[in-house]
N, C-alpha and C. Protein backbone atom coordinates (compact mmCIF):
# COMPACT_ATOMS: atom_id res chain seq x y z
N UNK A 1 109.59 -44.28 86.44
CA UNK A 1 109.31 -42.89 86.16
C UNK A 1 108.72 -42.25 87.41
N UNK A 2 109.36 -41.30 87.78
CA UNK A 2 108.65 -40.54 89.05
C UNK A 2 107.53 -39.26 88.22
N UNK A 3 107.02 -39.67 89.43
CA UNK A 3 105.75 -38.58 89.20
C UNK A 3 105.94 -36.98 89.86
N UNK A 4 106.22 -36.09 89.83
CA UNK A 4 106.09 -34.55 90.29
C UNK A 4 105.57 -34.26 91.28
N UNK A 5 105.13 -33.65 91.60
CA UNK A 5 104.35 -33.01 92.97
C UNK A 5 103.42 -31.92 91.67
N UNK A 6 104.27 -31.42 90.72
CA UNK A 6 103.73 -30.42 89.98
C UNK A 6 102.83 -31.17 88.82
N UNK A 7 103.06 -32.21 88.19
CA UNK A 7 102.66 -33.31 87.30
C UNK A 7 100.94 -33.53 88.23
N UNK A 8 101.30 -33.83 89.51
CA UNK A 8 100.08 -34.64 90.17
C UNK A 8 99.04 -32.74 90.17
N UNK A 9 99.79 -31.79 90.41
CA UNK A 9 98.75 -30.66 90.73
C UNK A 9 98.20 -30.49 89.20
N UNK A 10 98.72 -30.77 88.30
CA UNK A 10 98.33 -30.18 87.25
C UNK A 10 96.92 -31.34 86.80
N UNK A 11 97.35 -32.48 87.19
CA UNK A 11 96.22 -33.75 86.71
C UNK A 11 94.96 -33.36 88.08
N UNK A 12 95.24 -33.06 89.00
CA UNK A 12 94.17 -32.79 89.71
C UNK A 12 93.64 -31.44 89.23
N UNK A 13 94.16 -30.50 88.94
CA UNK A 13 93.24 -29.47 88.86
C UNK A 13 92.76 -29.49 87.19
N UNK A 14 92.98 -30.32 86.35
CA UNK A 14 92.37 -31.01 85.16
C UNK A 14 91.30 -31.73 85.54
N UNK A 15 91.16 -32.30 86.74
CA UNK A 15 89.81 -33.24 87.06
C UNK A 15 89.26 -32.60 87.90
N UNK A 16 89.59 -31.08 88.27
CA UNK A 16 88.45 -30.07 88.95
C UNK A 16 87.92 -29.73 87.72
N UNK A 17 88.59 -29.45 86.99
CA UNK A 17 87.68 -28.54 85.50
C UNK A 17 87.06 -29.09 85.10
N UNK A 18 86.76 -30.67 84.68
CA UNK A 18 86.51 -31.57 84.29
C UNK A 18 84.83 -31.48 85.07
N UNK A 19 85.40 -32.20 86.35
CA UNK A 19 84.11 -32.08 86.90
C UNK A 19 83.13 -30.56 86.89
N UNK A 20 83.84 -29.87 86.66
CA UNK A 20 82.78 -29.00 86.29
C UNK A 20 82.13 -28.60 85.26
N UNK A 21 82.87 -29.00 84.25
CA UNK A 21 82.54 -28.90 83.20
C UNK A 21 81.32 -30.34 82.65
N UNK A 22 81.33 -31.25 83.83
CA UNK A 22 80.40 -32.22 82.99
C UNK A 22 79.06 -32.00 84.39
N UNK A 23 79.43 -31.06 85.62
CA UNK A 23 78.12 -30.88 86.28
C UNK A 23 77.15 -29.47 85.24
N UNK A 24 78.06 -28.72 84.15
CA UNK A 24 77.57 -28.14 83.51
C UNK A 24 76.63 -28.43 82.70
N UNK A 25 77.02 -29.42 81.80
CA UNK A 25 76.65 -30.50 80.89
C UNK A 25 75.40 -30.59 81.22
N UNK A 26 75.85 -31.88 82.23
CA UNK A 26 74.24 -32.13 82.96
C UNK A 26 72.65 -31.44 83.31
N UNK A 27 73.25 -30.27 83.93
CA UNK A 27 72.57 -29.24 84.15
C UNK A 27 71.28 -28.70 82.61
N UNK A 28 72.66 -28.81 81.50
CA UNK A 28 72.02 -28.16 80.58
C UNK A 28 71.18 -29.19 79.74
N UNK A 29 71.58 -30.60 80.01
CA UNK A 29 70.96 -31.97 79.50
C UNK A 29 69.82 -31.92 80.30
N UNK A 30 69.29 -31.31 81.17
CA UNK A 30 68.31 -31.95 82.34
C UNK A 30 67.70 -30.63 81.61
N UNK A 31 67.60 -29.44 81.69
CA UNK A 31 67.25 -28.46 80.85
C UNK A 31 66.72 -28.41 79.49
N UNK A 32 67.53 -29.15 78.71
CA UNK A 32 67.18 -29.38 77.22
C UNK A 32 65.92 -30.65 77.28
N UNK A 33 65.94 -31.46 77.97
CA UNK A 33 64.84 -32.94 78.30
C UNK A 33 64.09 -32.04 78.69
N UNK A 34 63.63 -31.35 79.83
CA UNK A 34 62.50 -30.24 80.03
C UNK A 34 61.75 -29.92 79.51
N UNK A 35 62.74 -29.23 77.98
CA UNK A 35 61.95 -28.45 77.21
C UNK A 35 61.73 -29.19 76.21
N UNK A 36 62.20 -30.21 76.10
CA UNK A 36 61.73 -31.09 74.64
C UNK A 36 60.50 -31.66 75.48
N UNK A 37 60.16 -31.91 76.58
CA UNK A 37 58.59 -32.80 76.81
C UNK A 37 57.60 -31.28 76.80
N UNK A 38 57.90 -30.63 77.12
CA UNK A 38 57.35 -29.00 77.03
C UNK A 38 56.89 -28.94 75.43
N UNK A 39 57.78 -29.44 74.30
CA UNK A 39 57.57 -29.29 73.29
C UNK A 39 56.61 -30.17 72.68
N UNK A 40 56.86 -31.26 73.62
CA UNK A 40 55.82 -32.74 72.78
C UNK A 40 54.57 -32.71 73.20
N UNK A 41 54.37 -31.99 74.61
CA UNK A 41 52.84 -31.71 74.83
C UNK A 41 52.23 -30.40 74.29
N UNK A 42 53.26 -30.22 73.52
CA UNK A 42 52.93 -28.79 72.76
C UNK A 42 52.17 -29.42 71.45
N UNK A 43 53.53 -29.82 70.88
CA UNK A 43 52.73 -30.78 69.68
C UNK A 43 51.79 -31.43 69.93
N UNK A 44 51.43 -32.35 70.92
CA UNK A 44 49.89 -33.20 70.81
C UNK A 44 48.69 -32.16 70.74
N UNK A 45 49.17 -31.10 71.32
CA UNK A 45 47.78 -30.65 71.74
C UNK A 45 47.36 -29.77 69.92
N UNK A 46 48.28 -29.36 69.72
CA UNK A 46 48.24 -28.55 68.39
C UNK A 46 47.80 -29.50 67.01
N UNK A 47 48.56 -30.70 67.28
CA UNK A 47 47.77 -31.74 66.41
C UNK A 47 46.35 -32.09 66.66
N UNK A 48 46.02 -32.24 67.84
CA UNK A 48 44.66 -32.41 68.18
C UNK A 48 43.68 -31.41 67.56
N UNK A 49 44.52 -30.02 67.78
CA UNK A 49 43.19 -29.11 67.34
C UNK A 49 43.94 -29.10 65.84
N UNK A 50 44.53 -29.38 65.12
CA UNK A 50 44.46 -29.39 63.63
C UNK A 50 43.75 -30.76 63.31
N UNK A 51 43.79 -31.87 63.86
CA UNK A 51 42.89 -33.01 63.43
C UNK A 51 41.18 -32.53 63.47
N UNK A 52 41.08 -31.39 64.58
CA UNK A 52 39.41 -31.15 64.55
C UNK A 52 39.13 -30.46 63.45
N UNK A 53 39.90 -29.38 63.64
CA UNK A 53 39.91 -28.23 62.73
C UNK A 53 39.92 -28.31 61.30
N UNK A 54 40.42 -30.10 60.72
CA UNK A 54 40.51 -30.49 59.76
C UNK A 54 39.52 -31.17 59.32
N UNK A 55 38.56 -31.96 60.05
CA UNK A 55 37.75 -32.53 60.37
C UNK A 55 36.49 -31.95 59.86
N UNK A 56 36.47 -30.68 61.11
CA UNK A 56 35.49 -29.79 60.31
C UNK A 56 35.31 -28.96 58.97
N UNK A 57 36.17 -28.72 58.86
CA UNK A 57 36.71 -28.04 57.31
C UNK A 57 35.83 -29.28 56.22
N UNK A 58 35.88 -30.56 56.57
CA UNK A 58 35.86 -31.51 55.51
C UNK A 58 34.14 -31.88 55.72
N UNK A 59 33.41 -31.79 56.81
CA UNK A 59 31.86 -31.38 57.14
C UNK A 59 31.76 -30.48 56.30
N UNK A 60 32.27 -28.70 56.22
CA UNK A 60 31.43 -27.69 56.11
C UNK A 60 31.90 -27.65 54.43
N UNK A 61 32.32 -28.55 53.98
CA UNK A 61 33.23 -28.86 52.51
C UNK A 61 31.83 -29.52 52.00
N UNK A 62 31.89 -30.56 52.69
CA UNK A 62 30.15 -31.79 52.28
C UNK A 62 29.37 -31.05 52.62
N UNK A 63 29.20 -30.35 53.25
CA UNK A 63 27.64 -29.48 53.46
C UNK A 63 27.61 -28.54 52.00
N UNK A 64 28.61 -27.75 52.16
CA UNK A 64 28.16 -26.89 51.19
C UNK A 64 28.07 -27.49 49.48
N UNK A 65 28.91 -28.30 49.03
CA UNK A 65 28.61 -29.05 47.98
C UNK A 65 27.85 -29.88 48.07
N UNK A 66 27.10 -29.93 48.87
CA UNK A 66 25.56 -31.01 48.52
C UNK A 66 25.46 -32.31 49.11
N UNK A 67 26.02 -32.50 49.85
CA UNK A 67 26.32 -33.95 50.12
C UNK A 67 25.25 -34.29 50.62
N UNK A 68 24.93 -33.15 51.38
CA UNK A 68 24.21 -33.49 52.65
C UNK A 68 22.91 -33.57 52.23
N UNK A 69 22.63 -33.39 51.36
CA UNK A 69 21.03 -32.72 51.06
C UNK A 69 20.56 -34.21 50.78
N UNK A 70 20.31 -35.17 51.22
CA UNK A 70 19.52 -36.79 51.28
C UNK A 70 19.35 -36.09 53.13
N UNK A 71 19.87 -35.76 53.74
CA UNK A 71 19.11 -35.51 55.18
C UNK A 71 17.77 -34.78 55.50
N UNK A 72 17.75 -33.69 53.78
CA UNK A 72 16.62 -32.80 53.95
C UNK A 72 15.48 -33.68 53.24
N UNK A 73 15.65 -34.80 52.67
CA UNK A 73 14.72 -35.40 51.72
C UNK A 73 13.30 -35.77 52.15
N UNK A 74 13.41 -36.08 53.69
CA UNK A 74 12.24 -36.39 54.25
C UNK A 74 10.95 -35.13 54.97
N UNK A 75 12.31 -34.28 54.26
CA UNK A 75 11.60 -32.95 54.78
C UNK A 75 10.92 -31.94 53.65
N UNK A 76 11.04 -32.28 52.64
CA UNK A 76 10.29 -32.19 51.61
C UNK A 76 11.62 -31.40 50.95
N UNK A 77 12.99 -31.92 50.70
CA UNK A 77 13.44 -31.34 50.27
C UNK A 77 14.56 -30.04 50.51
């Protein structure tokens, strides 16, 4: 089977598109990884302040229902 001159232009300029189409890719893969670690130090930090924020909620929860009041005992109460 012979090959074209027109056969071979058409398979090469299929593997120009090609390659551009996967330096696109890339581009937008290296882009999307970016923003997903952008996102995960987003999340730690937001968990962090909901773990405090939760934390305290559950103090000012025992304070105000009484928990606490054996700390005032030595204080006459």
């Amino acid at each position: 089977m012979k090959i074209t001159d027109e056969e071979i232009k058409v398979l090469t300029n299929q593997l120009k598109e090609w390659s551009v189409q996967i330096a696109v890719l890339a581009a937008k893969q290296d882009a999307a990884a970016a923003t997903a670690a952008q996102f995960a130090q987003e999340l730690d930090a937001l968990r962090t302040k909901h773990l405090a924020a939760t934390k305290q909620l559950h103090e000012l929860e025992l304070h105000k229902s009484g928990m606490y009041m054996w700390e005032n005992i030595g204080d006459g109460g």
